[in-house]
C-alpha atoms as a PDB file:
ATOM      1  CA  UNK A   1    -103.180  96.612 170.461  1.00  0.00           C
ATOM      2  CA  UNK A   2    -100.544  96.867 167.161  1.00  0.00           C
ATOM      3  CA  UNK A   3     -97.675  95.536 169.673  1.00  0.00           C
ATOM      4  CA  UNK A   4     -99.462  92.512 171.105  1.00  0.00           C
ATOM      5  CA  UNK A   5    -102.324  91.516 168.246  1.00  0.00           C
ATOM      6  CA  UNK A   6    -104.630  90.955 171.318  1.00  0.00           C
ATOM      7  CA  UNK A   7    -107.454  93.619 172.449  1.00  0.00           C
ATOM      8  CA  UNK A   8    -108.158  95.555 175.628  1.00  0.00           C
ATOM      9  CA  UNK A   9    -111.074  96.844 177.052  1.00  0.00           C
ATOM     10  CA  UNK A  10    -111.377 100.715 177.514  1.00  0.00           C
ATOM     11  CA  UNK A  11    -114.065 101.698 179.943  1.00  0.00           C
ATOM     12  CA  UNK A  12    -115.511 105.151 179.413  1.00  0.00           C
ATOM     13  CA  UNK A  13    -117.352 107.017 182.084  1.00  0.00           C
ATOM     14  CA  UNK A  14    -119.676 110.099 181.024  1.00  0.00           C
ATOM     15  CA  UNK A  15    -120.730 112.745 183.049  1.00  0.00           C
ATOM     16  CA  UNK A  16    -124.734 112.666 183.965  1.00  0.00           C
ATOM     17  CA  UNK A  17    -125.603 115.784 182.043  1.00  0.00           C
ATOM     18  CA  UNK A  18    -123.424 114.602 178.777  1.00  0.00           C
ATOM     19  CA  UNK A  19    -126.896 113.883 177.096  1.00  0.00           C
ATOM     20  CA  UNK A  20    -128.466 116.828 178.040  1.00  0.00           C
ATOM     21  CA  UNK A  21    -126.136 119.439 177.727  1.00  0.00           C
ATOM     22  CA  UNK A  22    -123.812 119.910 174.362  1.00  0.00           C
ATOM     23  CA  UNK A  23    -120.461 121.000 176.332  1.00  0.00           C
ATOM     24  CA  UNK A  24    -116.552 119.486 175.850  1.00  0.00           C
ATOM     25  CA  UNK A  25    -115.277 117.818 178.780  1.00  0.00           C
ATOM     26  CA  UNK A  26    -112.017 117.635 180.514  1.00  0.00           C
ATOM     27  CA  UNK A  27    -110.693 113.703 180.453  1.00  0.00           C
ATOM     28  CA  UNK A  28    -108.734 111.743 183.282  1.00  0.00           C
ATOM     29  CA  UNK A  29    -106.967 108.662 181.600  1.00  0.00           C
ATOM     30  CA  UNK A  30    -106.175 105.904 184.465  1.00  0.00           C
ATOM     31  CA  UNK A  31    -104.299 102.143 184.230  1.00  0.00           C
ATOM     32  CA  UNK A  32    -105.372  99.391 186.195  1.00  0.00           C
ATOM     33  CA  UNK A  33    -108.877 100.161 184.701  1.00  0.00           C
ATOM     34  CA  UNK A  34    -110.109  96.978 186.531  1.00  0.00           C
ATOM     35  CA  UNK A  35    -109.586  98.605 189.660  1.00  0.00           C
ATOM     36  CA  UNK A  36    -111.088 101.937 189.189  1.00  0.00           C
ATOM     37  CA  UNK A  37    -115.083 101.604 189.151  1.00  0.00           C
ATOM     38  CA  UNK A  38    -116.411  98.545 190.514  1.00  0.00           C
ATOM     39  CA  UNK A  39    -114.856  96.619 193.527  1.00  0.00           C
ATOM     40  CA  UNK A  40    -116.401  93.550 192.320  1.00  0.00           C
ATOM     41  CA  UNK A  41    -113.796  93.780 189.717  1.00  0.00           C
ATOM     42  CA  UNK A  42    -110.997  95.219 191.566  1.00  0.00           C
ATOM     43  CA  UNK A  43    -108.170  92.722 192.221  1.00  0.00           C
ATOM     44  CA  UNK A  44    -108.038  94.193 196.063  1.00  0.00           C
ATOM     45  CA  UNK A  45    -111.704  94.222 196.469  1.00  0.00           C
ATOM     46  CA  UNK A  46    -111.708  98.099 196.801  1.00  0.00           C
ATOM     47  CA  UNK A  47    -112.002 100.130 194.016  1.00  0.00           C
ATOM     48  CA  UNK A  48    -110.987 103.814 193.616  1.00  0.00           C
ATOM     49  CA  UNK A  49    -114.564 104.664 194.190  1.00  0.00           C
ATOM     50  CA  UNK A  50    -114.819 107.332 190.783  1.00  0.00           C
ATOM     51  CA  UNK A  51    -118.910 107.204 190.736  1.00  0.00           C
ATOM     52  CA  UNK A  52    -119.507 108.843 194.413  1.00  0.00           C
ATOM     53  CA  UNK A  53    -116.549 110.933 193.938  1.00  0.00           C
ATOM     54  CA  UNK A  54    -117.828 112.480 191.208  1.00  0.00           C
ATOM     55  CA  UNK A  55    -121.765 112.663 191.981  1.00  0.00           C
ATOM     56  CA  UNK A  56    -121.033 114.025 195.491  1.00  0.00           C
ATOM     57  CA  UNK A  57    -117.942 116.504 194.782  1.00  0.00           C
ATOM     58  CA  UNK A  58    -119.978 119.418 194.189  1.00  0.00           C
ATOM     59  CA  UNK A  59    -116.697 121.834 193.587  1.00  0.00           C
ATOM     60  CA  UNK A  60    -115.247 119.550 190.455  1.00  0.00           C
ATOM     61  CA  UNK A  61    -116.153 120.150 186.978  1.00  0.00           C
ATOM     62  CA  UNK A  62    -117.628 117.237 184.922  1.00  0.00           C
ATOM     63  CA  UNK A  63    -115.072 115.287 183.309  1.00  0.00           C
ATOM     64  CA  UNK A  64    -114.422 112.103 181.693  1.00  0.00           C
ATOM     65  CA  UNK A  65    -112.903 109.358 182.791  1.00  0.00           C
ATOM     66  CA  UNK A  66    -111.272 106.946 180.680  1.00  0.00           C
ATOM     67  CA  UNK A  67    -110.038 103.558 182.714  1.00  0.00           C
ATOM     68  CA  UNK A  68    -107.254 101.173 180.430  1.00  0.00           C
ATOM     69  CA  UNK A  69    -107.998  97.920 181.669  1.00  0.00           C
ATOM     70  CA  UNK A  70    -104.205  96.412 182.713  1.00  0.00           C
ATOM     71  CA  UNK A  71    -103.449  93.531 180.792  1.00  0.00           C
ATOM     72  CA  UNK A  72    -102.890  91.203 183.962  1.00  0.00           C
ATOM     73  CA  UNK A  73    -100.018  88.813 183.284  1.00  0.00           C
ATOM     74  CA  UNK A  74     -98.006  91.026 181.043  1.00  0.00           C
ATOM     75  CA  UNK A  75     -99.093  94.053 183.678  1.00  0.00           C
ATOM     76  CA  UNK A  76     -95.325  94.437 184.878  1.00  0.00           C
ATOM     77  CA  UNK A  77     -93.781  94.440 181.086  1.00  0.00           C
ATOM     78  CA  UNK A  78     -96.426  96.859 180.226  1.00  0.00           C
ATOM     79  CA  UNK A  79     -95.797  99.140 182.756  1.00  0.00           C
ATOM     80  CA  UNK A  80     -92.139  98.760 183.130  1.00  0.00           C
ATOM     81  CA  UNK A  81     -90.655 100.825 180.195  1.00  0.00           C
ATOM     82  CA  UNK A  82     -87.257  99.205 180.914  1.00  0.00           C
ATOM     83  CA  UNK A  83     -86.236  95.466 181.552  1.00  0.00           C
ATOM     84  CA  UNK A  84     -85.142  94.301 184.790  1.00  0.00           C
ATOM     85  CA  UNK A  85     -83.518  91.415 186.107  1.00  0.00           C
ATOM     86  CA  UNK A  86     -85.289  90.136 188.647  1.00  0.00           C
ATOM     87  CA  UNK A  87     -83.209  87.554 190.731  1.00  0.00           C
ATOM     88  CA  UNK A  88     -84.494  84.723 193.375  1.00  0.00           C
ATOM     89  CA  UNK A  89     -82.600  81.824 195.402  1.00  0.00           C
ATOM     90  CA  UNK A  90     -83.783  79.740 192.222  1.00  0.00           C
ATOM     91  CA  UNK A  91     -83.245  81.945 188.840  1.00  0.00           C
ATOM     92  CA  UNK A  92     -82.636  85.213 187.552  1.00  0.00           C
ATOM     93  CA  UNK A  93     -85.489  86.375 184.752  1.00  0.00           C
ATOM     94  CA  UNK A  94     -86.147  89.636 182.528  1.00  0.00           C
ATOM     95  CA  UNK A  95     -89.457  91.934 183.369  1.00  0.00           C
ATOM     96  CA  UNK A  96     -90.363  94.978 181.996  1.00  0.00           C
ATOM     97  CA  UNK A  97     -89.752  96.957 178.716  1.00  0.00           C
ATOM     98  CA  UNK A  98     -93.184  97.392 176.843  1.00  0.00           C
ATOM     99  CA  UNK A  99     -94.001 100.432 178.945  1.00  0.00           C
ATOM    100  CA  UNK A 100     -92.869 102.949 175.570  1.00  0.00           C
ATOM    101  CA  UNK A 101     -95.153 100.719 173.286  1.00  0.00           C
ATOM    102  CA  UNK A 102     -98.123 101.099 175.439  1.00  0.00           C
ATOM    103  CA  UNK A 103     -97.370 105.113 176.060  1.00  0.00           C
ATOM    104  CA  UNK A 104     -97.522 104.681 172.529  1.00  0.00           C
ATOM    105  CA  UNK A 105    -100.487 103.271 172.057  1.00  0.00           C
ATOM    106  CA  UNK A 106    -102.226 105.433 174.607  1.00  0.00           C
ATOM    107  CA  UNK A 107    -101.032 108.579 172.640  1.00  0.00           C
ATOM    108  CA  UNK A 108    -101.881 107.349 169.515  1.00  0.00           C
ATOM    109  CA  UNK A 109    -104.919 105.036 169.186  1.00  0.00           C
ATOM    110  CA  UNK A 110    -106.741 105.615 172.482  1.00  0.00           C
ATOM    111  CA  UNK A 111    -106.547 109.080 173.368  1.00  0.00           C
ATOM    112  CA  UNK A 112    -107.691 110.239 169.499  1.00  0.00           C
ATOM    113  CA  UNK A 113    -110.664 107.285 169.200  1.00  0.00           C
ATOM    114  CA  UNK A 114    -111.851 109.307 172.646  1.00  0.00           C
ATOM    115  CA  UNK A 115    -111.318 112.585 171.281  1.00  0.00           C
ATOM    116  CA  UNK A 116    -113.214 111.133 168.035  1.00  0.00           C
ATOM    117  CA  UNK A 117    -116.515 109.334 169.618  1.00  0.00           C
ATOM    118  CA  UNK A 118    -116.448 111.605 172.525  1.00  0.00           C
ATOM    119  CA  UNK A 119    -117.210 115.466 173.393  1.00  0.00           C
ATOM    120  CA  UNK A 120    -113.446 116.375 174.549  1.00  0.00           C
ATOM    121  CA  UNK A 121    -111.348 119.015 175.638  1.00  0.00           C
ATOM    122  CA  UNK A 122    -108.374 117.911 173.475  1.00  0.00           C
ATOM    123  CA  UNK A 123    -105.711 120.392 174.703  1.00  0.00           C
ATOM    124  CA  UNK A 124    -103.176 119.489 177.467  1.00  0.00           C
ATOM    125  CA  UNK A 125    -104.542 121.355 179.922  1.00  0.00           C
ATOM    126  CA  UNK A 126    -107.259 119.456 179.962  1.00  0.00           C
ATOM    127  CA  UNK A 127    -106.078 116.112 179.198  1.00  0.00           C
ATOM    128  CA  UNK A 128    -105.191 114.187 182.668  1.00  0.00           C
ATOM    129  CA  UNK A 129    -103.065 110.799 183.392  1.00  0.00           C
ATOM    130  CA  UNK A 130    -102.911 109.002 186.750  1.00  0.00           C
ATOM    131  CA  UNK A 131    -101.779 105.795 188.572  1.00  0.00           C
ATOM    132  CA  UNK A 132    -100.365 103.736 191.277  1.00  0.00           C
ATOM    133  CA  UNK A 133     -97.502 101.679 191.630  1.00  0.00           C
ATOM    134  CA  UNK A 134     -96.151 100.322 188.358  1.00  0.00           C
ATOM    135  CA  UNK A 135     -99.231 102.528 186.525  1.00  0.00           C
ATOM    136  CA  UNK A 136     -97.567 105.333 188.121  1.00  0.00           C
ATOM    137  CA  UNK A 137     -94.245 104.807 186.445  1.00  0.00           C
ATOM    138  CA  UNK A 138     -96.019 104.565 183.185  1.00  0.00           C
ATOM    139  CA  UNK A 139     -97.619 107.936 184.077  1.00  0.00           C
ATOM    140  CA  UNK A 140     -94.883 109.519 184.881  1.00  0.00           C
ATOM    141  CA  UNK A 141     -93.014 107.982 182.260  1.00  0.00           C
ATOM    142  CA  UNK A 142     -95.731 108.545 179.490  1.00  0.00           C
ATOM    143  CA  UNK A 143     -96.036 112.631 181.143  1.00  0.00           C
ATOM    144  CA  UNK A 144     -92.293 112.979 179.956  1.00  0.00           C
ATOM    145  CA  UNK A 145     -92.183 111.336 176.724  1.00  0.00           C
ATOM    146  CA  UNK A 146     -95.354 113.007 175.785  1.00  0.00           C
ATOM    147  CA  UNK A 147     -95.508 116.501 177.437  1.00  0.00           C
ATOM    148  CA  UNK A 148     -97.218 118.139 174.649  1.00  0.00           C
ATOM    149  CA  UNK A 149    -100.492 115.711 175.053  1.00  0.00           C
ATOM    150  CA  UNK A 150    -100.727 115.749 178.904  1.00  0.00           C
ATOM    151  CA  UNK A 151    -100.869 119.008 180.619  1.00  0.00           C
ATOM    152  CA  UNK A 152    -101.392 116.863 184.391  1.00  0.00           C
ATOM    153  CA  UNK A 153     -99.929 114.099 186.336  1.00  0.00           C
ATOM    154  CA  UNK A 154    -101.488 111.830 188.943  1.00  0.00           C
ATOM    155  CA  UNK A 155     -98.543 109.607 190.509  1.00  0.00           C
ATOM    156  CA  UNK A 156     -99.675 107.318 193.708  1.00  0.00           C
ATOM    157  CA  UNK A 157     -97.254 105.328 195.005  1.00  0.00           C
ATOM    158  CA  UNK A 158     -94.681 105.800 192.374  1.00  0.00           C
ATOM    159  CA  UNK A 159     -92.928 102.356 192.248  1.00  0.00           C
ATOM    160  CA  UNK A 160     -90.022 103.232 190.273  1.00  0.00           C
ATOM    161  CA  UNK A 161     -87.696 101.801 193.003  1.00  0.00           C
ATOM    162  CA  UNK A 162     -87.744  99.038 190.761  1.00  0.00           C
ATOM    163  CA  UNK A 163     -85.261 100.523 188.715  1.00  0.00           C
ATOM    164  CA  UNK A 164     -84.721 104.069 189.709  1.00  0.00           C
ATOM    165  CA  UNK A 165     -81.453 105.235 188.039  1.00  0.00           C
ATOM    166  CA  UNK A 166     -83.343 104.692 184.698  1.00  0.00           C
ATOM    167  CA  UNK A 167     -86.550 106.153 185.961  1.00  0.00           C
ATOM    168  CA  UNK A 168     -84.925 109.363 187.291  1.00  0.00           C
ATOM    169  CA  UNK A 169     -82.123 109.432 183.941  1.00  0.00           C
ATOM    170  CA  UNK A 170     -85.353 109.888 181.896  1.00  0.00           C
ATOM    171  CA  UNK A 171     -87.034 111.978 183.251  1.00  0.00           C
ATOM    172  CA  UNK A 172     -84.374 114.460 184.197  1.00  0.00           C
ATOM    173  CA  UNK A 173     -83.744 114.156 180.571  1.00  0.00           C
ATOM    174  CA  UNK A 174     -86.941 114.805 179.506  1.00  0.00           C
ATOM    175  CA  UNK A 175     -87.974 117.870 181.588  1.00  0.00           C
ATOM    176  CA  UNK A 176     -92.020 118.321 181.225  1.00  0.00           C
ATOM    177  CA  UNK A 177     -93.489 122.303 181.080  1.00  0.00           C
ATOM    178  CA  UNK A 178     -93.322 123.396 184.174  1.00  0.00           C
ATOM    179  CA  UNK A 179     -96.980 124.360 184.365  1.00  0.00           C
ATOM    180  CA  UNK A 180     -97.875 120.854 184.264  1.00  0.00           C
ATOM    181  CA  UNK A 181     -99.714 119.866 187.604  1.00  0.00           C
ATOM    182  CA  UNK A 182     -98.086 117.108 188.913  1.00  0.00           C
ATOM    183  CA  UNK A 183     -99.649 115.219 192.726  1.00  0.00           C
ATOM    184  CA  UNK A 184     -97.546 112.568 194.292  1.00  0.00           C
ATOM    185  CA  UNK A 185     -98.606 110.215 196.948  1.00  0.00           C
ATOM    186  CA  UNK A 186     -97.352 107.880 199.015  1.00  0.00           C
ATOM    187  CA  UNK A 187     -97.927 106.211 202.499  1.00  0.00           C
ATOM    188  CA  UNK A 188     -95.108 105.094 205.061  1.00  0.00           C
ATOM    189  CA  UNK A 189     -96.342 101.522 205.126  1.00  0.00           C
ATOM    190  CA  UNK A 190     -96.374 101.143 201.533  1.00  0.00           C
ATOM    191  CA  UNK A 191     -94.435  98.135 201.184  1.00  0.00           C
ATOM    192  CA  UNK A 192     -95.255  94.248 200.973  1.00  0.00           C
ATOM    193  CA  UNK A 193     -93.754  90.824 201.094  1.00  0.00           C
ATOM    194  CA  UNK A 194     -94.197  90.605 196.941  1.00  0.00           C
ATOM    195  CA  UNK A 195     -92.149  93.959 196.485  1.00  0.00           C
ATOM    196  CA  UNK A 196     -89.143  92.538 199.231  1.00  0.00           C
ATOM    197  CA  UNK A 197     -88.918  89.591 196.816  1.00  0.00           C
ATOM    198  CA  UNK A 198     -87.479  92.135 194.273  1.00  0.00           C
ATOM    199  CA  UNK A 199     -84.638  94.258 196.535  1.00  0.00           C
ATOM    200  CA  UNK A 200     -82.772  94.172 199.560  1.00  0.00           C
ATOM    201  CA  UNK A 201     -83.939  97.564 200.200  1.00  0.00           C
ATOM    202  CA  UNK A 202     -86.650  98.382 203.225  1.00  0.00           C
ATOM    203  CA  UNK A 203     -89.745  98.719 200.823  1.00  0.00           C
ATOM    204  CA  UNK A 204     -91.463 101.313 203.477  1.00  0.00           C
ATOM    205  CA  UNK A 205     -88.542 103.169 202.620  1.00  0.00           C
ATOM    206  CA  UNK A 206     -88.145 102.565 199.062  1.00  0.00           C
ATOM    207  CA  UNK A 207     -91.615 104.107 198.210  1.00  0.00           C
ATOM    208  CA  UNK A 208     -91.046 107.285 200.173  1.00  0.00           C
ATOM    209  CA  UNK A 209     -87.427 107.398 198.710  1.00  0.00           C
ATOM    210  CA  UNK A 210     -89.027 107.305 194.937  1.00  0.00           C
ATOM    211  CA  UNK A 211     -91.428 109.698 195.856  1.00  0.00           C
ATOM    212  CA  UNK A 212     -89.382 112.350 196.915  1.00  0.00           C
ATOM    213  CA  UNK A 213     -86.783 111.619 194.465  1.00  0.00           C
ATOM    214  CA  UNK A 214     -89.121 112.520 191.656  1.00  0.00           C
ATOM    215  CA  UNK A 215     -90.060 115.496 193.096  1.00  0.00           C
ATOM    216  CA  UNK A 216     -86.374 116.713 193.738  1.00  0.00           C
ATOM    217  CA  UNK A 217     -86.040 115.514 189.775  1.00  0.00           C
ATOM    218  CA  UNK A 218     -88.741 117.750 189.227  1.00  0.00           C
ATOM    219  CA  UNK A 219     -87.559 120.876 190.802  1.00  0.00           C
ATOM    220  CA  UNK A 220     -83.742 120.260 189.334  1.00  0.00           C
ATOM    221  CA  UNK A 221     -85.737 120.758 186.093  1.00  0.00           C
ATOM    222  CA  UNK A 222     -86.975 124.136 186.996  1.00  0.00           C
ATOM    223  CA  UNK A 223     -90.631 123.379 187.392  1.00  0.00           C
ATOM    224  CA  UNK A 224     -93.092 125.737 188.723  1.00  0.00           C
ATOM    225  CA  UNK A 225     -93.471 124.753 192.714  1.00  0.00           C
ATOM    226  CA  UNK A 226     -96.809 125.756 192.634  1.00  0.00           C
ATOM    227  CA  UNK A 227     -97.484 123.200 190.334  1.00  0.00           C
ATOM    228  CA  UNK A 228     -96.281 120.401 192.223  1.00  0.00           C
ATOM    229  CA  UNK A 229     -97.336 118.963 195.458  1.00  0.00           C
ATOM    230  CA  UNK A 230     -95.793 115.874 197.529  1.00  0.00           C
ATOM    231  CA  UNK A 231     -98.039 114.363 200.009  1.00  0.00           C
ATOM    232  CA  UNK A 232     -96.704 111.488 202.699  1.00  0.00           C
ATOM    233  CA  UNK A 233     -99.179 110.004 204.855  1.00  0.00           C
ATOM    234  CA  UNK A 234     -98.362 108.384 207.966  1.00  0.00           C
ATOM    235  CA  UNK A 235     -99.386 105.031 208.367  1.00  0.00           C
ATOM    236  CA  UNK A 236    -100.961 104.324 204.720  1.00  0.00           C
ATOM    237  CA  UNK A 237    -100.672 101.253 202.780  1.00  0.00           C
ATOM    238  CA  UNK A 238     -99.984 100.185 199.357  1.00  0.00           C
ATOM    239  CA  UNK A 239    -104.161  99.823 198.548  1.00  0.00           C
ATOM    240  CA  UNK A 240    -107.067 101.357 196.504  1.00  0.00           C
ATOM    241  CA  UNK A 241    -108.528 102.322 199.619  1.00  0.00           C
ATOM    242  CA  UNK A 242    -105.922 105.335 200.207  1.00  0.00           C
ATOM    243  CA  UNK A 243    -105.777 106.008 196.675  1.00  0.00           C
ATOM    244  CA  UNK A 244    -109.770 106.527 196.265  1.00  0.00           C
ATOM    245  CA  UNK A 245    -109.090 109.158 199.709  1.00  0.00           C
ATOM    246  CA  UNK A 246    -106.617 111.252 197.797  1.00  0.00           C
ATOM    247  CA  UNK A 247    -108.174 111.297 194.266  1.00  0.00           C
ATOM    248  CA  UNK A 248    -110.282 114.094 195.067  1.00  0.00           C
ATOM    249  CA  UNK A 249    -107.155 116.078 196.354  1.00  0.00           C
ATOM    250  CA  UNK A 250    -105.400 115.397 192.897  1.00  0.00           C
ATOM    251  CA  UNK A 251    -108.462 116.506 190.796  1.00  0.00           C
ATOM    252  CA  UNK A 252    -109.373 119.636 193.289  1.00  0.00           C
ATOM    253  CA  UNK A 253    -105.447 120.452 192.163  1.00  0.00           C
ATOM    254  CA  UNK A 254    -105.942 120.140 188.562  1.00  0.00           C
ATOM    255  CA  UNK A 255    -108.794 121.873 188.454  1.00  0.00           C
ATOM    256  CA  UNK A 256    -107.904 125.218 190.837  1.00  0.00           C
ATOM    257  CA  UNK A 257    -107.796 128.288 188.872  1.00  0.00           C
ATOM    258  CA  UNK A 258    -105.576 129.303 191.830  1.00  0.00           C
END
């Protein structure tokens, strides 16, 4: 990685029939690649559960999936395009900022290597991005600064209550097409005793608040409300477990011709 001189892992998960038969394939880019596959490796203990999903959901295409490994202490910088002062009893410290260098890097390094070693549909359309939580403020983040590249969004339990004015100036600034599919999740009971260290805000709240304020952002920027869907669940928590439910919803989106 050019802006930290250290390396990452990239996990890259082929379709069964990708030897067999000589076809291009859609690709899903997703953060937090630790969390993704294997629950062994997940830092819950519950991964998004990709393998089944695929092998069993008869009605999806076969796609790609690409899973960025998160770079664990510097996760919040890296995800966090803007620094934020994060204040305690005992000291005030700066998080966040990286999040346009690793857009960057994801645009420019990762994405064409794929579209290099791999059989790929290269177009927008066909070229995916999802997350949770800080990932999906880098998705949504990385979907605005680079609308040409990805033609759909995946954004679970958008976290950008962290800093929302900046979150919502950019990206009312930087309207995507409006054709681009764009699936936003969030539960009630999304928040936790880590994420009430950072606001005086009611974290439940804040999620839900984020969520919908994206999608107003959204619509204020003329984008197709067809293309565009905003799902609340009663009751759900901030963990892979809800996100692995819903997955197949967001790529059942994507991929309707409807």
């Amino acid at each position: 990685m050019p802006y930290t001189d250290k390396q990452r892992r990239v996990r890259v998960l082929l379709p069964s029939n990708y030897e067999t038969e000589a076809n291009d394939y859609p690709v899903v880019y997703m953060h937090d690649g630790q969390n993704i596959f294997f629950s062994r490796e997940s830092y819950s203990g519950y991964s998004w559960k990709l393998i089944p999903l695929l092998k069993y959901a008869k009605k999806l295409p076969p796609m790609i999936i690409v899973g960025i490994d998160n770079s664990e202490e510097s996760r919040f910088d890296e995800y966090m395009p803007w620094q934020v002062e994060i204040q305690n009893d005992e000291q005030s410290i700066f998080a966040g900022g990286m999040g346009e260098k690793y857009a960057q890097w994801l645009v420019e390094m990762v994405k064409p290597f794929v579209d290099k070693h791999y059989r790929t549909k290269q177009d927008r359309k066909h070229t995916i991005l999802a997350g949770s939580s800080l990932g999906a403020v880098i998705t949504a983040f990385t979907g605005a600064a680079y609308p040409e590249v990805f033609g759909n969004l995946g954004v679970f339990s958008l976290a950008s209550w962290i800093d929302e004015q900046s979150f919502t100036q950019y990206i009312a600034k930087y309207p995507i097409d409006s054709k681009t599919k764009v699936y936003i999740q969030s539960g009630t009971n999304e928040g936790n005793e880590i994420d009430q260290l950072l606001t005086t805000k009611d974290t439940d709240q804040a999620y839900i608040d984020s969520s919908i304020n994206y999608y107003n952002t959204l619509l204020k920027n003329s984008h197709d409300l067809n293309c565009v869907q905003l799902r609340i669940f009663a009751g759900e928590s901030h963990f892979e477990k809800y996100w692995a439910d819903h997955f197949g919803e967001f790529l059942n989106f994507v991929f309707d011709k409807n």
